[in-house]
N, C-alpha and C. Protein backbone atom coordinates (compact mmCIF):
# COMPACT_ATOMS: atom_id res chain seq x y z
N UNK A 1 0.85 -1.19 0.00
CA UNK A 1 0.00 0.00 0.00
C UNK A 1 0.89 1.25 0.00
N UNK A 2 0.40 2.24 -0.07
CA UNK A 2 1.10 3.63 -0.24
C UNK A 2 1.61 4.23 1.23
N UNK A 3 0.74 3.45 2.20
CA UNK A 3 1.53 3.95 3.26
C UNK A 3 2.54 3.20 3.69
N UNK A 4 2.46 1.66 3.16
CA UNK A 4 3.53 0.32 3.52
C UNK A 4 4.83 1.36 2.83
N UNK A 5 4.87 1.54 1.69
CA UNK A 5 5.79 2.21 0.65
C UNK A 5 6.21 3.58 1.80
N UNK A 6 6.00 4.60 1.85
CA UNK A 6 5.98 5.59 2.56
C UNK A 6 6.77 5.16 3.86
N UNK A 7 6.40 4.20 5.12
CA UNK A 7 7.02 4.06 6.25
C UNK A 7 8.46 3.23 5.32
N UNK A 8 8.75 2.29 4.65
CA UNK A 8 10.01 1.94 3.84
C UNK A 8 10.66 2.78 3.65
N UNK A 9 10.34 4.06 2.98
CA UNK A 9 11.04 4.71 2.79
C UNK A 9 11.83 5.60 3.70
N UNK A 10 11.05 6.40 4.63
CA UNK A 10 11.05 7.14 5.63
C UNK A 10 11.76 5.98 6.75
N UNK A 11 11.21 4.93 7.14
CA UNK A 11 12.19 3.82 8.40
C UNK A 11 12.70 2.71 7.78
N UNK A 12 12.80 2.34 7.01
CA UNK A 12 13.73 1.26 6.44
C UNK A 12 13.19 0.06 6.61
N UNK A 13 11.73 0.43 7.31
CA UNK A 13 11.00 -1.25 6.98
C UNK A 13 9.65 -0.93 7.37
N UNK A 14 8.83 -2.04 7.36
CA UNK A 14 7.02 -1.60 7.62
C UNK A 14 6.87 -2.96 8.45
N UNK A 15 5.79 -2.94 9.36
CA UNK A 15 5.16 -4.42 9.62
C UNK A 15 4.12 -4.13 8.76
N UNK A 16 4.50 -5.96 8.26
CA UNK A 16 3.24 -6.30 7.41
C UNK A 16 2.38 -7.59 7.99
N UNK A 17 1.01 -7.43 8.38
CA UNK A 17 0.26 -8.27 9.13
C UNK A 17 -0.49 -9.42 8.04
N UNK A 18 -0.16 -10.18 8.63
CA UNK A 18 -0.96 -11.44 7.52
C UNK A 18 -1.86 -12.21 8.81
N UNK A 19 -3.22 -12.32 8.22
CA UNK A 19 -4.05 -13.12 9.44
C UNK A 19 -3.13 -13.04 10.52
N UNK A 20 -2.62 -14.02 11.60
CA UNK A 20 -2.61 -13.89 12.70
C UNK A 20 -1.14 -13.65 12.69
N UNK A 21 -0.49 -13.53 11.66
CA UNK A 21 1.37 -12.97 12.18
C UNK A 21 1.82 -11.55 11.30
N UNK A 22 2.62 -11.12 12.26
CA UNK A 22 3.05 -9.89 11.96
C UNK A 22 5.02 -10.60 11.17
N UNK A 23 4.90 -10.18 10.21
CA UNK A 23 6.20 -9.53 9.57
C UNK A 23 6.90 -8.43 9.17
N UNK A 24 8.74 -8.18 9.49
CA UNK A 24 9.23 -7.49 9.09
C UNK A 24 9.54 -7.47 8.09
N UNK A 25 9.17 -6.52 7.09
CA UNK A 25 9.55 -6.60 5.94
C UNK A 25 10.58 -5.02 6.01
N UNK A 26 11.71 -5.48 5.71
CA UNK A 26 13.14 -4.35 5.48
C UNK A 26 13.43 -4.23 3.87
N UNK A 27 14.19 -2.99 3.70
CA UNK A 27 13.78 -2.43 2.43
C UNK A 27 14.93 -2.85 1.65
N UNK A 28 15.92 -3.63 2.27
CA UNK A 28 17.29 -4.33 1.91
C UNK A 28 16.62 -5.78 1.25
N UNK A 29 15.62 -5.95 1.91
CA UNK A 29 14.86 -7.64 1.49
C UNK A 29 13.77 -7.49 -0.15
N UNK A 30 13.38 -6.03 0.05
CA UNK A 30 12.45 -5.25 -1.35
C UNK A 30 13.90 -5.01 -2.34
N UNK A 31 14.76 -4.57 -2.21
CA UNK A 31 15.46 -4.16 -3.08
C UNK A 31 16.22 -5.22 -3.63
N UNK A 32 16.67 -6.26 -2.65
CA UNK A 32 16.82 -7.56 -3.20
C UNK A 32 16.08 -8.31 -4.06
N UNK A 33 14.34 -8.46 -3.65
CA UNK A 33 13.78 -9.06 -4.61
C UNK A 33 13.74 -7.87 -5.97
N UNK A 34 13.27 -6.31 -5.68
CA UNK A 34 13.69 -5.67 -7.00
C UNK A 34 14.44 -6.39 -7.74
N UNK A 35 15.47 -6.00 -7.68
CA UNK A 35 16.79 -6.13 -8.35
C UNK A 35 17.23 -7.47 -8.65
N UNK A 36 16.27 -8.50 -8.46
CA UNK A 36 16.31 -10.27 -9.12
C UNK A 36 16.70 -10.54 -10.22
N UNK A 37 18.05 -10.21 -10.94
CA UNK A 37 18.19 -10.67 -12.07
C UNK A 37 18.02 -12.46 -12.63
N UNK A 38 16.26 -12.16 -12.78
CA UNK A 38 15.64 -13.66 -13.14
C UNK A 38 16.29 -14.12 -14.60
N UNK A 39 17.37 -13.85 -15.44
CA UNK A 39 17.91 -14.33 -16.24
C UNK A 39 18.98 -14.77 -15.96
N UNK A 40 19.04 -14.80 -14.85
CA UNK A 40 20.14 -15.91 -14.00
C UNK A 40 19.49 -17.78 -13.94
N UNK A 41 18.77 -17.71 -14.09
CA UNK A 41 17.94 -19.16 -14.06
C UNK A 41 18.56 -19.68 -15.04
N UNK A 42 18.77 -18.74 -16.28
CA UNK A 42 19.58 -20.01 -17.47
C UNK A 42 20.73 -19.95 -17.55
N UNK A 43 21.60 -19.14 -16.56
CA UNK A 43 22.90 -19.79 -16.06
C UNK A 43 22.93 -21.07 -15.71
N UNK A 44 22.24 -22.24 -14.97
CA UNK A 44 22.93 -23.09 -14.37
C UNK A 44 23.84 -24.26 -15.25
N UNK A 45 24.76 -24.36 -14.77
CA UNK A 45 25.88 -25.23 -15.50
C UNK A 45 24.75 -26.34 -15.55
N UNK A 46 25.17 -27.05 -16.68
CA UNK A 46 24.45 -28.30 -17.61
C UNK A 46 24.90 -29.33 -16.98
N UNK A 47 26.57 -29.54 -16.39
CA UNK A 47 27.12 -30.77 -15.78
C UNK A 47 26.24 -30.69 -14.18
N UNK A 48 25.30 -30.01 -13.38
CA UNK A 48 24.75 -29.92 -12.71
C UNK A 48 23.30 -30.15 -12.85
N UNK A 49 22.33 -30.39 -13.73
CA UNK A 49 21.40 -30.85 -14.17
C UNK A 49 21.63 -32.20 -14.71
N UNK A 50 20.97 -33.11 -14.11
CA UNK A 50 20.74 -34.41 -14.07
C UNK A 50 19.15 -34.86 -14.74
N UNK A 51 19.18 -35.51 -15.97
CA UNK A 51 17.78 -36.20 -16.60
C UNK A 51 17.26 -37.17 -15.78
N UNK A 52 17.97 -37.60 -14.49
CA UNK A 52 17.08 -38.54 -13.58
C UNK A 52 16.35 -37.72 -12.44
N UNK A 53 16.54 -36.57 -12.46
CA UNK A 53 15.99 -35.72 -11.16
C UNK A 53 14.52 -34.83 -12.27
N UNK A 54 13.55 -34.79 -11.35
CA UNK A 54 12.43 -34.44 -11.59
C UNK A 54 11.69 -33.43 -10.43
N UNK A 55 12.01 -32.20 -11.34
CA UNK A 55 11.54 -31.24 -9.94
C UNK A 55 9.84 -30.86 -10.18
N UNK A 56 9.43 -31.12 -9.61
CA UNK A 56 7.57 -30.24 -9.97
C UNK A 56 7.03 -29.06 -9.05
N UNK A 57 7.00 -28.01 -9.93
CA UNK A 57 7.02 -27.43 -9.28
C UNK A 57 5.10 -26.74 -9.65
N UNK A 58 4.81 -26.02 -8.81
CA UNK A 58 3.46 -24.91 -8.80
C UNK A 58 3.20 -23.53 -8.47
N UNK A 59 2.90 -22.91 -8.93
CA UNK A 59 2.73 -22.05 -8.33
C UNK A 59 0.95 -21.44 -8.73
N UNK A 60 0.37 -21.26 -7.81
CA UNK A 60 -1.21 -21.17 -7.39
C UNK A 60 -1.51 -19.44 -6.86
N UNK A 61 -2.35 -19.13 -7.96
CA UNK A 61 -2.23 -17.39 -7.38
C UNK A 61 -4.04 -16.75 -7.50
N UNK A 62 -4.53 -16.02 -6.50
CA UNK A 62 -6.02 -15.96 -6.42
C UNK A 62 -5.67 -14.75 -7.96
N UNK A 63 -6.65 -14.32 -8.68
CA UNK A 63 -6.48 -12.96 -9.55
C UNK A 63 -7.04 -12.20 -8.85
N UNK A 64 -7.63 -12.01 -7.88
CA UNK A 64 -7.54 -10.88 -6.94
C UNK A 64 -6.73 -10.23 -5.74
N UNK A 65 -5.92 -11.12 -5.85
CA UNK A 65 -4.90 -11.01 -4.70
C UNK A 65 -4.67 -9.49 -4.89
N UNK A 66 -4.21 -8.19 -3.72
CA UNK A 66 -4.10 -7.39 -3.82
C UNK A 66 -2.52 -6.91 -2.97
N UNK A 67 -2.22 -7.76 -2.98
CA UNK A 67 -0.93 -7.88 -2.22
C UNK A 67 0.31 -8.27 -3.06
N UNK A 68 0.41 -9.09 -3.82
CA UNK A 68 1.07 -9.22 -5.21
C UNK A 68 0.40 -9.92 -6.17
N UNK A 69 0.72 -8.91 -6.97
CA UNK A 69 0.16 -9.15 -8.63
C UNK A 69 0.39 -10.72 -9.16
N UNK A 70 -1.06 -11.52 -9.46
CA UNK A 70 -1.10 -12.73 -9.68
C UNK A 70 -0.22 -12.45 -11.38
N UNK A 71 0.06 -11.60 -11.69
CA UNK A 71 0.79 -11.48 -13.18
C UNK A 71 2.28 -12.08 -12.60
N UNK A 72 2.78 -11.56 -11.26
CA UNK A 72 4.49 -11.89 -11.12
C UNK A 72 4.51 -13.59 -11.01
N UNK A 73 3.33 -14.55 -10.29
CA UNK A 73 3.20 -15.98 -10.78
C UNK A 73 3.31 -15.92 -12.31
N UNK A 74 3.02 -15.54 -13.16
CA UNK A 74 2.91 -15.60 -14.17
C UNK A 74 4.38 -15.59 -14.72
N UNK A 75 4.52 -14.33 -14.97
CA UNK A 75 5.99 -14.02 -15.38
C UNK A 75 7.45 -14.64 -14.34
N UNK A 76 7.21 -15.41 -13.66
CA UNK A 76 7.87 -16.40 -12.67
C UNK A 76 7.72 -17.66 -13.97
N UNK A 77 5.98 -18.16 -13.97
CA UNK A 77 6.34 -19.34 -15.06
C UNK A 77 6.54 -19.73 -16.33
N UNK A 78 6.80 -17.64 -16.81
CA UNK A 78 7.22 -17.70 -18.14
C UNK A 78 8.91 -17.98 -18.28
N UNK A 79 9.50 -17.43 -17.28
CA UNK A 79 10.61 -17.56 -17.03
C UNK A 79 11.45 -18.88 -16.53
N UNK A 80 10.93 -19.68 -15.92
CA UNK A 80 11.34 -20.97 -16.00
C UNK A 80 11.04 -22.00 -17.08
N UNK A 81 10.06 -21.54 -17.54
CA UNK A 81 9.84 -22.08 -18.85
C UNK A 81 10.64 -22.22 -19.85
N UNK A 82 11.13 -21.00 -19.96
CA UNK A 82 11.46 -20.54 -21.18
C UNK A 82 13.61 -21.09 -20.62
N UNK A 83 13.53 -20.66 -19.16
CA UNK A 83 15.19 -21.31 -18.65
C UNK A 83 15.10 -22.40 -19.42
N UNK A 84 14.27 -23.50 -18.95
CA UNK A 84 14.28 -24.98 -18.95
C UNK A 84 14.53 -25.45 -20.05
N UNK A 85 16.14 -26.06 -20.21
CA UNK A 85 16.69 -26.75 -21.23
C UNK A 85 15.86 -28.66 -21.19
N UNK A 86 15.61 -29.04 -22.72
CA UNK A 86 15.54 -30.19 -22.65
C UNK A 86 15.93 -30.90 -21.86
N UNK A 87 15.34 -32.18 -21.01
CA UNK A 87 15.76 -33.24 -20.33
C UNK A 87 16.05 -32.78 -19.18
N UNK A 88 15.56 -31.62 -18.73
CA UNK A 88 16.21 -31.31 -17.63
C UNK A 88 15.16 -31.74 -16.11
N UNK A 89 14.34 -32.42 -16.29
CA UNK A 89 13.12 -32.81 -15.33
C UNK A 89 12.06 -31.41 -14.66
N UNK A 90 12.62 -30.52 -14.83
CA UNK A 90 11.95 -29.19 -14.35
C UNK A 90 10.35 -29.52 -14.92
N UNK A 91 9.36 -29.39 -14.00
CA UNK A 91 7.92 -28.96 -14.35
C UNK A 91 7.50 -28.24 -14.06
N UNK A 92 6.52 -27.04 -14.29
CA UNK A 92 6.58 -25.92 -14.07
C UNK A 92 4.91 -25.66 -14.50
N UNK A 93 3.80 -25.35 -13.44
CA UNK A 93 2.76 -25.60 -13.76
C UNK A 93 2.02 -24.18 -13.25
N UNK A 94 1.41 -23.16 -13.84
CA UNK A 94 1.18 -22.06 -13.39
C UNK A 94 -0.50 -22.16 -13.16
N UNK A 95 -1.24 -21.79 -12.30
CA UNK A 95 -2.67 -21.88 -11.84
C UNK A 95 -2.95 -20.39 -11.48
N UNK A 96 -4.17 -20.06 -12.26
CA UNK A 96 -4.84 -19.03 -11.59
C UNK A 96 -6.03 -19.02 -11.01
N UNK A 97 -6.43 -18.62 -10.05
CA UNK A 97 -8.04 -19.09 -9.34
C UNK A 97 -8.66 -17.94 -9.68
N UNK A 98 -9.98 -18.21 -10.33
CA UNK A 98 -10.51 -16.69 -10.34
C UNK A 98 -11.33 -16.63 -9.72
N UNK A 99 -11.24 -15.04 -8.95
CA UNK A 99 -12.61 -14.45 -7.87
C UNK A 99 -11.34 -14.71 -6.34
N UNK A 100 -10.24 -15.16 -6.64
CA UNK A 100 -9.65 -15.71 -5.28
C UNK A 100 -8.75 -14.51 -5.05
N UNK A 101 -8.37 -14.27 -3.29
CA UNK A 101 -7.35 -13.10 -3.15
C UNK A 101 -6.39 -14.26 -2.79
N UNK A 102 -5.21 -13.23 -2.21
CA UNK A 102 -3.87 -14.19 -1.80
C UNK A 102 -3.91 -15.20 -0.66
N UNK A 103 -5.00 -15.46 0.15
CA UNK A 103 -5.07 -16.21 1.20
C UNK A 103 -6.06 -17.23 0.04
N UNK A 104 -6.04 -17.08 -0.56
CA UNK A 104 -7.38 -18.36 -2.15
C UNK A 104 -9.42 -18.36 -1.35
N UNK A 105 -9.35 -17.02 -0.39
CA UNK A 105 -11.00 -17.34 0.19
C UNK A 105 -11.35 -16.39 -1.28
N UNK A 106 -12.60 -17.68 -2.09
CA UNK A 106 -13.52 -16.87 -2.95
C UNK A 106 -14.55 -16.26 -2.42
């Protein structure tokens, strides 16, 4: 929110309350995920990927979530997608719920 943004800026972090727990979120942990150079995924050395390992992965996002944009699931499973060299066991399965926020209550 604009005031979450605002106390970051001004104190260097906000509590952010989710149902029953409070988190610190610090602006060293935002600027980190900023600054994710996600074209690092198709770095990983090839002699380190193994065709017998099978990772599955999901990721499940309400389209109303108002807390993060069910688009960054998205562009998360365009991006492994698009990493994922042949044979490499990676599955990569993107879900959107519609009418759902980030906790999935329709």
């Amino acid at each position: 929110s604009a005031e979450q943004r605002a106390e970051l800026q001004s104190n260097g972090s906000f509590e952010w309350k989710v149902v029953n727990r409070n988190y610190l979120v610090e602006k060293s942990s935002v600027d980190e995920r900023l600054n994710l150079d996600m074209s690092k995924i198709k770095n990983v050395p090839q002699k380190l990927i193994s065709s017998k390992l099978t990772i599955n992965m999901i990721s499940v996002h309400g389209d109303k979530d108002e807390r993060i944009p069910w688009q960054d699931s998205q562009l998360l499973h365009e991006c492994i997608t698009k990493a994922s060299l042949p044979d490499t066991g990676l599955i990569h399965r993107f879900v959107k719920l519609d009418g759902c926020t980030h906790m999935f209550p329709s």
